[in-house]
Every structure is written in C-alpha cells, then in structure tokens.
Protein backbone atom coordinates (compact mmCIF):
# COMPACT_ATOMS: atom_id res chain seq x y z
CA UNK A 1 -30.38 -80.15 -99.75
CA UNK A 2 -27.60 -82.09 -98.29
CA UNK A 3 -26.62 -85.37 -100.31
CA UNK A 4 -27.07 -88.40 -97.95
CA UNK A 5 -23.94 -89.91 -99.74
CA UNK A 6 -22.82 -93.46 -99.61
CA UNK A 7 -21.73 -94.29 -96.51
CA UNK A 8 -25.21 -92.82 -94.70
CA UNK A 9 -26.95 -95.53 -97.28
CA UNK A 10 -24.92 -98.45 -96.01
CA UNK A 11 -24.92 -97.51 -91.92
CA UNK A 12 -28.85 -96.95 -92.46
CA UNK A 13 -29.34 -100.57 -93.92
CA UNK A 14 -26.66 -101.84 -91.62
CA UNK A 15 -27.78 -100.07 -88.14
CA UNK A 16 -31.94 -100.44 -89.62
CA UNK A 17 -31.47 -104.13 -90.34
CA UNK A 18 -29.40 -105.54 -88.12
CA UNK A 19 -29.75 -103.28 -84.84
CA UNK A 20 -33.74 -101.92 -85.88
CA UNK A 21 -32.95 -98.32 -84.99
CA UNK A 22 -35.83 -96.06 -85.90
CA UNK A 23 -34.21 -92.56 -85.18
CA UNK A 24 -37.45 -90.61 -85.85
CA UNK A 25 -39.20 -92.68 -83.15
CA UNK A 26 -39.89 -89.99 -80.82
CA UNK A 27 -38.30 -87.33 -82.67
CA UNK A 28 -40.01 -84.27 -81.77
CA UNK A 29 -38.09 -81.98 -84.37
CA UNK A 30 -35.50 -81.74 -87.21
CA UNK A 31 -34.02 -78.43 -88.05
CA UNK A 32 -31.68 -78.97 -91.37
CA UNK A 33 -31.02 -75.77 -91.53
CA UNK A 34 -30.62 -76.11 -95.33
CA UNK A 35 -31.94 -72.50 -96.04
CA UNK A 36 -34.83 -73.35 -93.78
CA UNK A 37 -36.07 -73.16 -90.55
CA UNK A 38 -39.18 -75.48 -91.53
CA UNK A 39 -39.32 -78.76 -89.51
CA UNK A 40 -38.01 -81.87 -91.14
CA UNK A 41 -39.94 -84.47 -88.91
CA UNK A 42 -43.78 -85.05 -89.26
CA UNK A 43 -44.62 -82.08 -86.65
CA UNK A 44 -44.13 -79.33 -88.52
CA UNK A 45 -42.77 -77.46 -85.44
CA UNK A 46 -41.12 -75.03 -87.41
CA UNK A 47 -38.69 -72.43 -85.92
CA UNK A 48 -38.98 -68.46 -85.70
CA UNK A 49 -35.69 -66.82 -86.47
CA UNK A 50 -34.25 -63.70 -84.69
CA UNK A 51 -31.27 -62.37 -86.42
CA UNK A 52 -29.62 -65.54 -87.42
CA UNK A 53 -28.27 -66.21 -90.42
CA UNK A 54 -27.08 -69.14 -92.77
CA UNK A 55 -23.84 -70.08 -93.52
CA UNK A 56 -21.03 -73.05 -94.98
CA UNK A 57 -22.30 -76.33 -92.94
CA UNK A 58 -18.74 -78.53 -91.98
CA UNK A 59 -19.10 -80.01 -96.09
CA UNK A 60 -19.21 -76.21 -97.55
CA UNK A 61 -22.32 -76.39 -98.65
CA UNK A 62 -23.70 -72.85 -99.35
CA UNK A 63 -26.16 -72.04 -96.28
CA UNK A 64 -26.12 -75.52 -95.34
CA UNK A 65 -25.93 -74.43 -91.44
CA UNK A 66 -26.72 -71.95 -89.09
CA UNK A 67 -24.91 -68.95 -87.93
CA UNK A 68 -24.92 -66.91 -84.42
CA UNK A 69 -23.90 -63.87 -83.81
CA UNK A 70 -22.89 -63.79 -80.24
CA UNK A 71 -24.52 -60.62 -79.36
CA UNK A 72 -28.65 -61.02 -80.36
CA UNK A 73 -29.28 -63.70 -83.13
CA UNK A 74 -31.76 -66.60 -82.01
CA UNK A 75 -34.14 -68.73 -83.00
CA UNK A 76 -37.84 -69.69 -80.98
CA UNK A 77 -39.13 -73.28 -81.10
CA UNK A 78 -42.75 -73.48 -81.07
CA UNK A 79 -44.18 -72.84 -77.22
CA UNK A 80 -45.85 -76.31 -77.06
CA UNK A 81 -46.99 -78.74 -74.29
CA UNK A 82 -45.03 -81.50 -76.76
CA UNK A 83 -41.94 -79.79 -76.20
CA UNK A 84 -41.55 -79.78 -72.76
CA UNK A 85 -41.90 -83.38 -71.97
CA UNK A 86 -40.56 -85.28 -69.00
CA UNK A 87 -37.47 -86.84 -68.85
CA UNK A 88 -36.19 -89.03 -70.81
CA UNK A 89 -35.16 -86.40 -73.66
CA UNK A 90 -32.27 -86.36 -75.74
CA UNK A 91 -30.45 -84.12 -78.32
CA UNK A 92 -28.32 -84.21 -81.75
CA UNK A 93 -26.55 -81.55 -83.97
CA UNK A 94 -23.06 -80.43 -84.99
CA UNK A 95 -21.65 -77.59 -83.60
CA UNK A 96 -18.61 -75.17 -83.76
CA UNK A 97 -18.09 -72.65 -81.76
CA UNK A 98 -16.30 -69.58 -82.69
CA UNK A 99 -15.21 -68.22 -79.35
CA UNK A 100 -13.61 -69.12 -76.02
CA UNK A 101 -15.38 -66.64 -73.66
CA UNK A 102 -17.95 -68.47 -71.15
CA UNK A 103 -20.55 -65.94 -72.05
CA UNK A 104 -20.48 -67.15 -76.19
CA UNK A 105 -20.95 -70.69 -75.41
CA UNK A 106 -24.64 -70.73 -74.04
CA UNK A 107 -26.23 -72.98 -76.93
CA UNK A 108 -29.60 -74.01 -75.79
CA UNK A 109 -32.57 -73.51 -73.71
CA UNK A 110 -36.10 -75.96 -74.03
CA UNK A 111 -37.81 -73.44 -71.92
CA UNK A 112 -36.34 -70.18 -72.00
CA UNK A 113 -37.11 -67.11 -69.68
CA UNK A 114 -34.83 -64.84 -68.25
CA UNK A 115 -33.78 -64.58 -64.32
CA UNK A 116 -35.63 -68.31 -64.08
CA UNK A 117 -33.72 -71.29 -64.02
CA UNK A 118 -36.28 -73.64 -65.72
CA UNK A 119 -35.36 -75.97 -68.75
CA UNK A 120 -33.36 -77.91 -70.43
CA UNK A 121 -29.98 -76.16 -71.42
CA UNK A 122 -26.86 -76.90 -72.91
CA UNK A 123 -23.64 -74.44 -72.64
CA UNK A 124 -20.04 -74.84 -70.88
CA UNK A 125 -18.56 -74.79 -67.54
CA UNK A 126 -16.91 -71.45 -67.18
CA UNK A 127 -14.11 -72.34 -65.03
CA UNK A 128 -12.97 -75.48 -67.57
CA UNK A 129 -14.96 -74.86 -70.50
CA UNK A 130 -16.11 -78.48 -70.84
CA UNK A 131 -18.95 -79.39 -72.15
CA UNK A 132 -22.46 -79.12 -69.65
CA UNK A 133 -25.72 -80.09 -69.74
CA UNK A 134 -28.09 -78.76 -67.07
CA UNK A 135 -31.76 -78.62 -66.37
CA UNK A 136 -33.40 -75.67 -64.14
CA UNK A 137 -35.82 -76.48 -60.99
CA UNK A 138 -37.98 -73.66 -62.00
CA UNK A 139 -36.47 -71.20 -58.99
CA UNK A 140 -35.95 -67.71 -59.73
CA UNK A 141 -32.50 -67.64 -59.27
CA UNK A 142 -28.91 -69.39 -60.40
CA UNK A 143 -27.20 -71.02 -57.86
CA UNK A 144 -25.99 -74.90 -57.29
CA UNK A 145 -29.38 -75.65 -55.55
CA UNK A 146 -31.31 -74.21 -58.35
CA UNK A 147 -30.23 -77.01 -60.58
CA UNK A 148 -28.94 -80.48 -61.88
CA UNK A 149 -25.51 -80.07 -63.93
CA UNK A 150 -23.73 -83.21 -65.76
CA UNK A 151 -20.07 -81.17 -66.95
CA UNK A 152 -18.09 -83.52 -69.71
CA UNK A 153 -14.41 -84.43 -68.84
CA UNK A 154 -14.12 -83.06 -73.09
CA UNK A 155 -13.60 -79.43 -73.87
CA UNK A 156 -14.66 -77.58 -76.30
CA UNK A 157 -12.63 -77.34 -79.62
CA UNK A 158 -12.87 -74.06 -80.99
CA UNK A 159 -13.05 -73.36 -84.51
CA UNK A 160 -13.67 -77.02 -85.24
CA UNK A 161 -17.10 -78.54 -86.66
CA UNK A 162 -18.12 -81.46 -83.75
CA UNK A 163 -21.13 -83.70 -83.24
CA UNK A 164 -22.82 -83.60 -79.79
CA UNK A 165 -25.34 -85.71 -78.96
CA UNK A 166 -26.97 -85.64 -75.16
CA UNK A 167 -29.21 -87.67 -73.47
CA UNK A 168 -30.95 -86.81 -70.01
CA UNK A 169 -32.44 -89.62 -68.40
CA UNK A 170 -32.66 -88.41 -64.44
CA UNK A 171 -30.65 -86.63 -61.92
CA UNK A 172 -27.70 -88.79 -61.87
CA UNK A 173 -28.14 -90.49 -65.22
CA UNK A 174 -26.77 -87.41 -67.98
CA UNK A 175 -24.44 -88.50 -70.61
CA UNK A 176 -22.41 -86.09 -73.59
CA UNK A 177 -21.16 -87.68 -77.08
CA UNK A 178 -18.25 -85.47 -78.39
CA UNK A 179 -17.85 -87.31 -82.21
CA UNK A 180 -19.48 -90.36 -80.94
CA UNK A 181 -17.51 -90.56 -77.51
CA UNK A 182 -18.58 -90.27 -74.49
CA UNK A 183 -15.81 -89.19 -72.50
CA UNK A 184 -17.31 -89.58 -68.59
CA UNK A 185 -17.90 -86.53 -66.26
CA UNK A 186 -19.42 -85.48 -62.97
CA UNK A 187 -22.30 -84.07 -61.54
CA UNK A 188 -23.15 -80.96 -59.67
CA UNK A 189 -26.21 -79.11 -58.23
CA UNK A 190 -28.63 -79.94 -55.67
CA UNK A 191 -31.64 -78.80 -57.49
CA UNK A 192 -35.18 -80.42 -57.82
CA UNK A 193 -37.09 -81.81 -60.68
CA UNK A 194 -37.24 -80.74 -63.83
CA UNK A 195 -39.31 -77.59 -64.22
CA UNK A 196 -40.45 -75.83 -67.58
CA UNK A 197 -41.62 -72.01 -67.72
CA UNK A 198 -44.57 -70.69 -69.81
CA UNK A 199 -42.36 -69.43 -72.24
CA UNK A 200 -40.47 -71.23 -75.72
CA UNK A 201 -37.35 -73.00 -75.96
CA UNK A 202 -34.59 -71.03 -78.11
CA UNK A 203 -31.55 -71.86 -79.86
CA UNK A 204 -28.84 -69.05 -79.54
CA UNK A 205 -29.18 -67.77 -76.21
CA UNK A 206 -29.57 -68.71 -72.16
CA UNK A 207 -29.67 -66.54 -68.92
CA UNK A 208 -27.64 -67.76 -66.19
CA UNK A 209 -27.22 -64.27 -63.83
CA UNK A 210 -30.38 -62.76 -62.41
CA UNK A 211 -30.69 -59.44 -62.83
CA UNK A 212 -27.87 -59.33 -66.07
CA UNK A 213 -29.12 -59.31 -69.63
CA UNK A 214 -29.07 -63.17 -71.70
CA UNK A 215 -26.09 -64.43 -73.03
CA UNK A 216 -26.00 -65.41 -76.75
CA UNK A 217 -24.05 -68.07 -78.51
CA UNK A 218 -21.63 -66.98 -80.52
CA UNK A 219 -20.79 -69.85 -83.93
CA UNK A 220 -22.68 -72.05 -86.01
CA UNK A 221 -24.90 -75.00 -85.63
CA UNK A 222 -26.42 -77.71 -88.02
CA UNK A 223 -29.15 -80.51 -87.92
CA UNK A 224 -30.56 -80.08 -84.66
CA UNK A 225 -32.71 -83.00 -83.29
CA UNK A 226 -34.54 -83.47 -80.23
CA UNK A 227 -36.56 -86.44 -78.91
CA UNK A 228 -38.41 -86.91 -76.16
CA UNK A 229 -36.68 -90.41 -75.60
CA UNK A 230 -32.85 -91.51 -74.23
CA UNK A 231 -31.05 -92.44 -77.39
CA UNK A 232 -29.72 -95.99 -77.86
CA UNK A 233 -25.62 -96.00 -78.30
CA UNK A 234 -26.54 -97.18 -81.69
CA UNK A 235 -28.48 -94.66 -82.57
CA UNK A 236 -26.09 -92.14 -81.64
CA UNK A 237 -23.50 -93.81 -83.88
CA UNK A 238 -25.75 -93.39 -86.92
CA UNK A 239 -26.68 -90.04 -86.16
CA UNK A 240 -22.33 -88.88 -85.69
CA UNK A 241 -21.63 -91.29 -88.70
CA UNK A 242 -24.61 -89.54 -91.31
CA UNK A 243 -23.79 -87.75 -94.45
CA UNK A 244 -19.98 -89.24 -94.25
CA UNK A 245 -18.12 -89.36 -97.67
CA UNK A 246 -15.51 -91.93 -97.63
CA UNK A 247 -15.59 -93.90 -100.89
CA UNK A 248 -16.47 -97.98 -100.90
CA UNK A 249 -16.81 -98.37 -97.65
CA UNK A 250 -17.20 -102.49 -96.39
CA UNK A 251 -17.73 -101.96 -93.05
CA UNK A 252 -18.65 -105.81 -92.45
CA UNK A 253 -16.03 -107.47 -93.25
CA UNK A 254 -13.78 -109.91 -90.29
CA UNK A 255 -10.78 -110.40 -92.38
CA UNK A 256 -8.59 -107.16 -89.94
CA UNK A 257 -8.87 -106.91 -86.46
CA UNK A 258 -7.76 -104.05 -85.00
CA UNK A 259 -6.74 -103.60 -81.14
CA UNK A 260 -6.67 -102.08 -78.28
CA UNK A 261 -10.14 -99.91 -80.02
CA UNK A 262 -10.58 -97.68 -78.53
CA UNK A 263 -7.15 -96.43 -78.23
CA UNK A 264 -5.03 -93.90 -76.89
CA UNK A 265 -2.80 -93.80 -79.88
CA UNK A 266 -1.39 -96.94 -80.77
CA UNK A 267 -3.16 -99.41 -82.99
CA UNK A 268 -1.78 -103.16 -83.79
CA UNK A 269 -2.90 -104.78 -86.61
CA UNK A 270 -4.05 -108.57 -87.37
CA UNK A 271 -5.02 -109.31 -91.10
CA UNK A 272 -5.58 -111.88 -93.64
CA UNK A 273 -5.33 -109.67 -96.39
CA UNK A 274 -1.59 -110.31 -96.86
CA UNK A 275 -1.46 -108.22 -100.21
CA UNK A 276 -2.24 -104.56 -98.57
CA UNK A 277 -0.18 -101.61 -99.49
CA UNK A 278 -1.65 -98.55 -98.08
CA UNK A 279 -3.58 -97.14 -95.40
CA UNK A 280 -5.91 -94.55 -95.36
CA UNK A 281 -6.96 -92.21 -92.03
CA UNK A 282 -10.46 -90.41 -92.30
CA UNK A 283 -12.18 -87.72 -90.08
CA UNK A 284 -15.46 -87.80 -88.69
CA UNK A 285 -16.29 -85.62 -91.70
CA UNK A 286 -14.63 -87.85 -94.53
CA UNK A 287 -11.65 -86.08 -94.87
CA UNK A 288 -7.72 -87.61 -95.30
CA UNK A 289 -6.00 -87.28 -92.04
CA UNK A 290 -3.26 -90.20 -92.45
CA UNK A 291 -2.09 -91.96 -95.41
CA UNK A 292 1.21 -94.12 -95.66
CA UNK A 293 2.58 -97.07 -96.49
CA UNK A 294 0.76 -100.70 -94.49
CA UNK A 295 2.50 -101.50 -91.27
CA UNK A 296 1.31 -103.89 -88.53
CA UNK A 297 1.48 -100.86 -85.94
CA UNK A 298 0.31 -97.51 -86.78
CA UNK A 299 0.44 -94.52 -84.16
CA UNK A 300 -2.15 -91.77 -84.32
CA UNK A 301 -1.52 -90.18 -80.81
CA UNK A 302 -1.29 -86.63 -82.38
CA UNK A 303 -4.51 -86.45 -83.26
CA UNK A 304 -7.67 -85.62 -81.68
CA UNK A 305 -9.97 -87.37 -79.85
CA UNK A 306 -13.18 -89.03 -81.46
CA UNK A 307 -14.29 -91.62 -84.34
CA UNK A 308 -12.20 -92.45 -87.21
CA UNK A 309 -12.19 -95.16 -89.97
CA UNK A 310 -9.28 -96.78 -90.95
CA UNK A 311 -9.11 -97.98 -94.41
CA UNK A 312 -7.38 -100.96 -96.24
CA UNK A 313 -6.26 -100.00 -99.78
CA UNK A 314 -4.53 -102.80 -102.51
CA UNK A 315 -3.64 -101.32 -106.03
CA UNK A 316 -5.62 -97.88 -104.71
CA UNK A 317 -8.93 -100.01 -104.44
CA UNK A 318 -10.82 -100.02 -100.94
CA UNK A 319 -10.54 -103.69 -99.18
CA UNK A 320 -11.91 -102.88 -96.09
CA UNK A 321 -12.83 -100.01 -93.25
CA UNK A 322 -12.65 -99.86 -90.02
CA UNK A 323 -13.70 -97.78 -87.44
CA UNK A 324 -11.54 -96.29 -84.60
CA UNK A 325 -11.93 -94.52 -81.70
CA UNK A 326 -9.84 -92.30 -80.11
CA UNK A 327 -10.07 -91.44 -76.26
C-alpha cells in the first residue's frame, strides 16, 4: 500500500478541521490500483480487468498504478443504476499519458457502448490536444449535436505523471484541474441531456466514429475516484496535494507573504524571518525543482504550470512552506 506520508496527515487535519471536507461523501468508488482492482470506498464496486496491467505509480512504487496498452487493455466498472447518476458528478486520478496521437488519449467512458454517444467521457481534443470532458445525448451517432463538450485551454503533457480532477455540474457549468489549476476553456456541442446506455462504464477505452472499431488509451493511471457530487475547490486541493513527501511542512504559518500567487513567473517576497538562507522549490510530487541561495525575488518562469510549495530553510531546518501556483 501507498504510505499516506506527512504532509497528507497535516492537509487532512488542516482541510478536515478547519474547511470540514469529507471527500468520501458521495464517493461512489476508489480504485488504488495498488495490485488491486478491489474498491477502496464502502461499495465494494470492484473493477473487471481486460488486459491491463500494473506498473511504477509517479513515487516508484512497484505496481502502485495502472498500465494501458493502447491497443485492447481495459477495465469494466460494475453496470449499476448507482453509477450512472445525474449530474452533478465529478472525477479524480493521476494520469500520464504515453502518446501524442488523438486516438491514445480516450481515457474514460461511465457508460460505454460502441457507435452510441451516451456517457460520461473524458479524452482530448484532436485538433489541440487539450484536455475534454464530454457527455453523450444517447444518439447513435458522433457529431456536435450529439453532445456537450467543455475542452481545457491546458494540454496534455506527455510522459509526465499529472492530477486531473473534473467536475460536471450542467451544460454550461464543466470545469478541468490540471495539478490543482483550473486553467478556463470553452464549450462546444449542441447536444441534449445527459443520457446513459444499458451497458458499463470502462476505463481504457471510448468510441467516438460510428461504424470504426473503439479507441484505447494508451499510458498509465492511478487512484481513480468518482462521486456523484461537484467537488468543493477545497476538496480538490486535498485530493492534488495527497501522498506529498516534502519534509516538516508548516503550512500555517503568516510570518512570509508571497505575491502576485498565482503567478506567471515572478514571485516577490515579504518576510519576518530575517535570518533565512535558502530556498527550496518542490513539485506536485515532492520532488526538488529549485534550490538557491534567499532572495526577495525569485523567478520560476521556466517551469511548468501547476502547484508548487516554496520552502523557507535556516541552518538546513524547514521554517516555513508555502504554496504556489503557477498559471
């Protein structure tokens, strides 16, 4: 099993205490994927696997994730009533994906059947390759009219582990975290309301051409959630921030203020703690991306977009952390 390290301890008391998040209200499964395709939650809606495999999760941890093949691995979620439910829904996991082709990137479906558009399904836009969420209208046929569309202004970043989680409220009210961001985007499709087949959602595949065979996902993915409620901001935090390993973190303390955060690069800082010597960059994965010497003004602009904490070091001990956010 994953070790819920430090930091997941202190953002749980923090964001349980002081914001009351429950993030297994509503949660209608938990796939770890820790050698197991058993539910986590209290359902027991456990998964049926179809070629997959396990694999390194984004920590290295020996089948700690799950692998796709790109040409037939998948996995079936129970075909349940619970599991279709109407809007709001919402979704969690990390992701990487180990191809750029349009036809490797179709990720989800919560109601699959091929040459229907019916669901809820998650791949890419094939003429950006963004980020898209979509639901089907339950027509037998893909076209604009067929469906509702919500396309990220992020791309994908291939090779790289990232967090996604997606929320669907209505029509016009679809939002994507990339690393705890939520970068805007814009809607397409005329379709009607949402519209679930008689068939099981799947992980690893979705049909989007009448008449053509499925297309199948082609990289790895890890802790898959789904709820049949619209995630808090909050509780999307917790859920990009879990399993984190940077050492004594204080994430409470006032004593550095940090600005503009978000940024687009540049960060200025303001601190009583006159005695710092060193500053410390982390990932959204806990690991070092920046380390020098404490200036008032530090410049991160070559790096990618998404959360990062910022940590205050005297004599090599931890003084404080911040977090940052990079759009």
């Amino acid at each position: 099993m994953k070790k819920l390290l430090l930091i997941f301890l202190i953002f749980l008391f923090t964001y349980f205490s002081v914001f009351g998040q429950d993030i297994t209200e509503n949660l209608l499964l938990h796939y770890t994927f820790d050698n197991t395709f058993l539910d986590a939650s209290d359902n027991n809606y456990d998964a049926t696997n179809f070629g997959a495999s396990f694999v390194e999760d984004r920590f290295g941890n020996s089948n700690g994730a799950l692998l796709f093949d790109g040409i037939d691995d998948y996995i079936n979620l129970p075909n349940l009533t619970a599991l279709k439910p109407n809007l709001p829904v919402s979704f969690s996991f990390w992701i990487r994906y180990d191809s750029e082709g349009a036809n490797d990137r179709d990720v989800f479906n919560t109601s699959f059947e091929e040459d229907v558009n019916t669901g809820i399904y998650f791949n890419s836009q094939q003429s950006t390759g963004n980020f898209a969420v979509n639901y089907g209208d339950g027509s037998s046929n893909y076209t604009s009219s067929t469906r509702r569309t919500y396309v990220s202004n992020e791309p994908i970043d291939t090779g790289e582990w990232q967090h996604i989680a997606i929320i669907v409220n209505s029509q016009n009210d679809m939002k994507i975290y990339v690393d705890c961001v939520e970068f805007g985007g814009g809607y397409s499709g005329t379709g009607g309301s949402l519209q679930y087949s008689n068939t099981s959602g799947t992980l690893g595949r979705h049909d989007r051409d009448l008449g053509l065979p499925a297309n199948y996902f082609k990289g790895a993915i890890d802790s898959f959630r789904y709820w049949d409620k619209a995630l808090t901001v909050d509780e999307v935090m917790l859920l990009c921030e879990e399993t984190l390993s940077i050492p004594e973190i204080t994430m409470s303390s006032q004593e550095t203020i940090l600005y503009p955060n978000p940024t687009d690069g540049i960060i200025h800082f303001q601190t009583k703690n006159n005695d710092i010597d060193t500053v410390i960059l982390y990932n959204n994965i806990g690991q070092i991306v920046l380390k020098l010497t404490y200036q008032t003004t530090l410049n991160i602009s070559t790096l990618p977009k998404g959360m990062y904490y910022l940590q205050l070091m005297r004599n090599n001990i931890p003084i404080e952390t911040k977090k940052v956010i990079m759009k």
